[in-house]
N, C-alpha and C. Protein backbone atom coordinates (compact mmCIF):
# COMPACT_ATOMS: atom_id res chain seq x y z
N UNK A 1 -1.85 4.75 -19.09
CA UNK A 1 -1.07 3.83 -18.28
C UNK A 1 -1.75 2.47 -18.32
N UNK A 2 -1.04 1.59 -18.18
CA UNK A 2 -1.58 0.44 -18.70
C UNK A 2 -1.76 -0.40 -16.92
N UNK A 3 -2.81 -1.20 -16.77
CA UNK A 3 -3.07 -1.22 -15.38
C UNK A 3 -2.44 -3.36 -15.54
N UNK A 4 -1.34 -3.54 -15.10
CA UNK A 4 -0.69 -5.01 -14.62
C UNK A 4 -2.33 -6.43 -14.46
N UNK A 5 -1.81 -7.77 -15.40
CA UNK A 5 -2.53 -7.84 -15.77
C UNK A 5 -3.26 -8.76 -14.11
N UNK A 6 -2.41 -8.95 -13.24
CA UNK A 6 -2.45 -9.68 -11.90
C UNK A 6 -1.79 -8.48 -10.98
N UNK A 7 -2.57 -8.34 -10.27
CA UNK A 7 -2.42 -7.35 -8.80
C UNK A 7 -1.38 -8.53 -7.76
N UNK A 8 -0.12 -7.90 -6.96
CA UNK A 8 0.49 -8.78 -6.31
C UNK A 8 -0.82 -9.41 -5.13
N UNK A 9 -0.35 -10.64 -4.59
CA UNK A 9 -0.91 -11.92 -3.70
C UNK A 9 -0.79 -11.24 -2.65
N UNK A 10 0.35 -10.56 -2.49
CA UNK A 10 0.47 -10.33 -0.54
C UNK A 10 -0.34 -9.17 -0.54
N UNK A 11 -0.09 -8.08 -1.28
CA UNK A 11 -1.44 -6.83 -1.31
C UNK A 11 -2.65 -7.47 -1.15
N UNK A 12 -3.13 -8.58 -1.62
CA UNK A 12 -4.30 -9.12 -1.37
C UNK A 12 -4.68 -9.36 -0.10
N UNK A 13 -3.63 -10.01 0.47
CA UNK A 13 -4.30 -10.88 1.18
C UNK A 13 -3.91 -9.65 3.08
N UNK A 14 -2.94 -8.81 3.02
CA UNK A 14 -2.45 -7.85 3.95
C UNK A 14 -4.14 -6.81 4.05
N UNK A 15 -4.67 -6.57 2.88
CA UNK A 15 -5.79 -5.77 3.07
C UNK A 15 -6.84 -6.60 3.57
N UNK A 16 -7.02 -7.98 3.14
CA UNK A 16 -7.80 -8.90 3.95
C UNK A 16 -7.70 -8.72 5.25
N UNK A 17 -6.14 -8.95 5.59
CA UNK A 17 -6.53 -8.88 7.29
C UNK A 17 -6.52 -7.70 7.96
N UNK A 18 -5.94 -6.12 7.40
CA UNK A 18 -5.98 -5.00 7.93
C UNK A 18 -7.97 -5.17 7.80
N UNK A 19 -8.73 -5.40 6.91
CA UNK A 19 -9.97 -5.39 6.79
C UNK A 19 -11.04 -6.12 8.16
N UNK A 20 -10.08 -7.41 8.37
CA UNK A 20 -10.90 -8.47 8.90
C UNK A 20 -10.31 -7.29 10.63
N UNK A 21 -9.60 -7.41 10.77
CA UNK A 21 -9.51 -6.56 12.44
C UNK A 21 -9.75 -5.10 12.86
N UNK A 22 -9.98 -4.18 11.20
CA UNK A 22 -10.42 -2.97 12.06
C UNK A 22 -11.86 -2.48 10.74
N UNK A 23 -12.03 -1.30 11.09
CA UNK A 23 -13.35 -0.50 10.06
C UNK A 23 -12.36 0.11 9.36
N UNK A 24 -11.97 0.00 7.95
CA UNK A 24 -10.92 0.89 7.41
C UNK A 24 -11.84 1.92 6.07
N UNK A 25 -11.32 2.44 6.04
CA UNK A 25 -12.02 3.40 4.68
C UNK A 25 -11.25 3.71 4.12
N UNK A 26 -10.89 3.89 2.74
CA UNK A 26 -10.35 4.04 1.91
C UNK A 26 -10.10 5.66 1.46
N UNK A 27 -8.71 5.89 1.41
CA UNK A 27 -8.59 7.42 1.23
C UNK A 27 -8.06 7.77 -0.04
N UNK A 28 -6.85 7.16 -0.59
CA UNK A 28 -6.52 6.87 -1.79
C UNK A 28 -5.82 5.38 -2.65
N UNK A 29 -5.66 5.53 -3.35
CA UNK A 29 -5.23 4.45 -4.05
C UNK A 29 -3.93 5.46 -5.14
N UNK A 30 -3.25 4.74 -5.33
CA UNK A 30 -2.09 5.22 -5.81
C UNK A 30 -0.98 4.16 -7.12
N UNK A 31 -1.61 4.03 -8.63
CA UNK A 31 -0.60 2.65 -8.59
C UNK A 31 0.18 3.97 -10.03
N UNK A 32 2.16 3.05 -9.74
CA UNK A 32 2.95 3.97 -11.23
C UNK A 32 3.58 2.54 -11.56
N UNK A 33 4.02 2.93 -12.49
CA UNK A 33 4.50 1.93 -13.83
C UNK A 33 5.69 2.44 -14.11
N UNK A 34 6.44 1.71 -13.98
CA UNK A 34 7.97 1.75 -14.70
C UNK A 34 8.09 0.19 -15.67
N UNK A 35 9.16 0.87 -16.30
CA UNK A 35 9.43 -0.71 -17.75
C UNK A 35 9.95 -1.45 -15.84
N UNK A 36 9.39 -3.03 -16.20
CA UNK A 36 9.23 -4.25 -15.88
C UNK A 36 8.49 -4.44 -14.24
N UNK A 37 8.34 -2.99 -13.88
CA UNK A 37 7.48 -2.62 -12.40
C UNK A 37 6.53 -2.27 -12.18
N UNK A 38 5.60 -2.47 -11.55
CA UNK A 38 4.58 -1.84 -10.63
C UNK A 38 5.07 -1.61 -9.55
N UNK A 39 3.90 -0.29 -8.92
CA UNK A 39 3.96 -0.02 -7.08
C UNK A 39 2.99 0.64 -7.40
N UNK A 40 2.13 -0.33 -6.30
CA UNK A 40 0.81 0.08 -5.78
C UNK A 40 0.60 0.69 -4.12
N UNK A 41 0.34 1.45 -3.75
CA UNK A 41 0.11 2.21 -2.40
C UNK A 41 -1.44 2.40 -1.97
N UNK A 42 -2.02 2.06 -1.17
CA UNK A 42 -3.26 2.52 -0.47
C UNK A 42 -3.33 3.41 0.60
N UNK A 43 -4.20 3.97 0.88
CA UNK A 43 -3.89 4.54 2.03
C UNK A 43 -5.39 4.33 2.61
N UNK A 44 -5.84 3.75 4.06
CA UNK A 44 -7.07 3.94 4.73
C UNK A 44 -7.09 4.92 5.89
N UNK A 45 -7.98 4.82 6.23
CA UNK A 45 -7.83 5.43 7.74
C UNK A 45 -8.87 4.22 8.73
N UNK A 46 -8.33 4.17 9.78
CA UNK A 46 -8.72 3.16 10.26
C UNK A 46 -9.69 3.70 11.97
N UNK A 47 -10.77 4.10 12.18
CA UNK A 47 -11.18 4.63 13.08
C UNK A 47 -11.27 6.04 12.69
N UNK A 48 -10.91 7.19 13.01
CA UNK A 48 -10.48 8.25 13.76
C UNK A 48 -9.15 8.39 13.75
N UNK A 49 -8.58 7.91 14.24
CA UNK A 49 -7.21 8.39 14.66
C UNK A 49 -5.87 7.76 14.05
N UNK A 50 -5.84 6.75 12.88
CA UNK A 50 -4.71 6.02 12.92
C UNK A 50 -4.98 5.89 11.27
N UNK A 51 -3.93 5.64 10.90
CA UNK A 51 -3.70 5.61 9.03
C UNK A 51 -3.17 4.46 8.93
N UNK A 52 -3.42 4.05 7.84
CA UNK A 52 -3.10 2.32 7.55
C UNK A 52 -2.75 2.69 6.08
N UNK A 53 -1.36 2.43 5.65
CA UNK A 53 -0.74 2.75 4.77
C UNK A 53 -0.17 0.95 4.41
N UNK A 54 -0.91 0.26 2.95
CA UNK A 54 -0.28 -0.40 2.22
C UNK A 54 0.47 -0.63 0.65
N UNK A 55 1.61 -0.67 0.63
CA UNK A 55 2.62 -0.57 -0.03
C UNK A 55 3.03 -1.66 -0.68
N UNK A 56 2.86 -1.86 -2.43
CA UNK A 56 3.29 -3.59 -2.80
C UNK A 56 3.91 -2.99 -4.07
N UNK A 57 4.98 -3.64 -4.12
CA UNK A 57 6.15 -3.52 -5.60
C UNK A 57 6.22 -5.31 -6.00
N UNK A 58 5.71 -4.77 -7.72
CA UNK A 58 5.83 -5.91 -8.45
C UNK A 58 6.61 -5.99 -9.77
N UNK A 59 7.84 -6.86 -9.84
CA UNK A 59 8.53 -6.51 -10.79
C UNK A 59 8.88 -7.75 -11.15
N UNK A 60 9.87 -7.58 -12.41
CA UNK A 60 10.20 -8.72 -13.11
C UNK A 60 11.63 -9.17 -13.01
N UNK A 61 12.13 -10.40 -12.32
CA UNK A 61 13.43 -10.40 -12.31
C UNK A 61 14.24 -10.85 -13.35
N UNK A 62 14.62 -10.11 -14.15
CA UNK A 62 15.10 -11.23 -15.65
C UNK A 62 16.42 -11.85 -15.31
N UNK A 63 17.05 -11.69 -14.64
CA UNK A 63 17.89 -13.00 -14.07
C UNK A 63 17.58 -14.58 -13.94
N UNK A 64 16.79 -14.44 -12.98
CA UNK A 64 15.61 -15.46 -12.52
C UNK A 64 14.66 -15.83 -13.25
N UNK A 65 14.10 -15.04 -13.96
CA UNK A 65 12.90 -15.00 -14.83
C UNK A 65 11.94 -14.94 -14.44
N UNK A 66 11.76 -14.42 -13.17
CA UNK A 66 10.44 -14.65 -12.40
C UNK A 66 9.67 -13.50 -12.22
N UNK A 67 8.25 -13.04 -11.76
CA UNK A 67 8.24 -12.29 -11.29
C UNK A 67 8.12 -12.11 -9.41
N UNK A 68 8.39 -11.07 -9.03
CA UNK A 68 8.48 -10.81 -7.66
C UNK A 68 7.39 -10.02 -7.05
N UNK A 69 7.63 -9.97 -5.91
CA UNK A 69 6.35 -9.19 -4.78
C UNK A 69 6.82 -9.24 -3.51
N UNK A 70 6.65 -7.63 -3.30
CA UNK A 70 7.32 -6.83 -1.79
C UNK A 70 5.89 -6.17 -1.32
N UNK A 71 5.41 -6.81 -0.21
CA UNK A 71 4.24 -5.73 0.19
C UNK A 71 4.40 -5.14 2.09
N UNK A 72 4.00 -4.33 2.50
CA UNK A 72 4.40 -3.92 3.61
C UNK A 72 3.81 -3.18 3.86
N UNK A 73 3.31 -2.98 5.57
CA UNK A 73 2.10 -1.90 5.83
C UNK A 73 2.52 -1.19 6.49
N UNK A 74 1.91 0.06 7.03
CA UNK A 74 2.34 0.87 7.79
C UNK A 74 1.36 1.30 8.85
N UNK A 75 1.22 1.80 9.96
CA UNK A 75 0.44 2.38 11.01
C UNK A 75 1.00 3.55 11.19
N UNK A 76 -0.05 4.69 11.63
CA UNK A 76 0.62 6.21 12.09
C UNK A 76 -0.38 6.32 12.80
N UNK A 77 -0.43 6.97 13.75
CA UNK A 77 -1.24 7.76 14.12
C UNK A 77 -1.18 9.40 14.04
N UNK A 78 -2.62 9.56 13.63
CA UNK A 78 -2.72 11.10 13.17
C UNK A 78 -2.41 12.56 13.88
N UNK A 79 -2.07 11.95 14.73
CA UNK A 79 -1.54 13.07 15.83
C UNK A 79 -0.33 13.61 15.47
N UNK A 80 0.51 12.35 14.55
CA UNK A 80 2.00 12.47 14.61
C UNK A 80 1.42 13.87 13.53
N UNK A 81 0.85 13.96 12.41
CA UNK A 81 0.95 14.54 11.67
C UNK A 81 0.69 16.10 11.67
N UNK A 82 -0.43 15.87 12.90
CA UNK A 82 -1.21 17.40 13.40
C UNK A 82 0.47 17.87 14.02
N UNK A 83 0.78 17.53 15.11
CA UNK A 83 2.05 17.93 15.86
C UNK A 83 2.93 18.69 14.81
N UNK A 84 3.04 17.77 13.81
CA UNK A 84 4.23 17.89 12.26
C UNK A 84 4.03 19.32 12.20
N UNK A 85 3.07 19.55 11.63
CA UNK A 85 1.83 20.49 10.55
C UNK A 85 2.06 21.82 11.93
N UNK A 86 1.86 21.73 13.03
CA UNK A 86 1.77 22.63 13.99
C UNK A 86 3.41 23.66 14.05
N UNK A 87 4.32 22.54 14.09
CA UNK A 87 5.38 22.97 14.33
C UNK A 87 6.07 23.57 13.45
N UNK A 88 5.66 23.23 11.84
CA UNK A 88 5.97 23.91 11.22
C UNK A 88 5.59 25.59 10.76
């Protein structure tokens, strides 16, 4: 797999500040490739108790000619998941 030769800006700079306000650790990293896309996913855990999930799609708009960038984070807390896991 061939790894994109620029990582998207907002993934950059979203882990900067999930970084700068809590202790995060790194659990996985996740990047797939489709013809003219990337999506990259992280996942931390942030403390103990809460998951910090970031999400960035980078693609090529050949309309436009440009390329693009969608990044977006997520919070859970780990309880939701124990509860999940229990009930099933």
């Amino acid at each position: 797999m061939k790894i994109p030769k620029r990582l998207p800006r907002d993934l950059k700079a979203l882990v900067e500040l999930e970084e700068a306000f809590g202790r995060l650790t790194l659990l996985s990293a996740d990047m797939r490739r489709r013809k003219g896309a990337a999506s990259i996913q992280l996942t931390y855990m942030d403390g103990s108790d809460t998951l910090v999930t970031i999400d960035a799609d980078m693609y090529y708009n050949k309309y436009e000619r440009k390329i693009e960038e969608q990044s977006q984070t997520h919070r859970r807390n780990i309880n939701v998941f124990r509860k999940a896991v229990l009930a099933s």
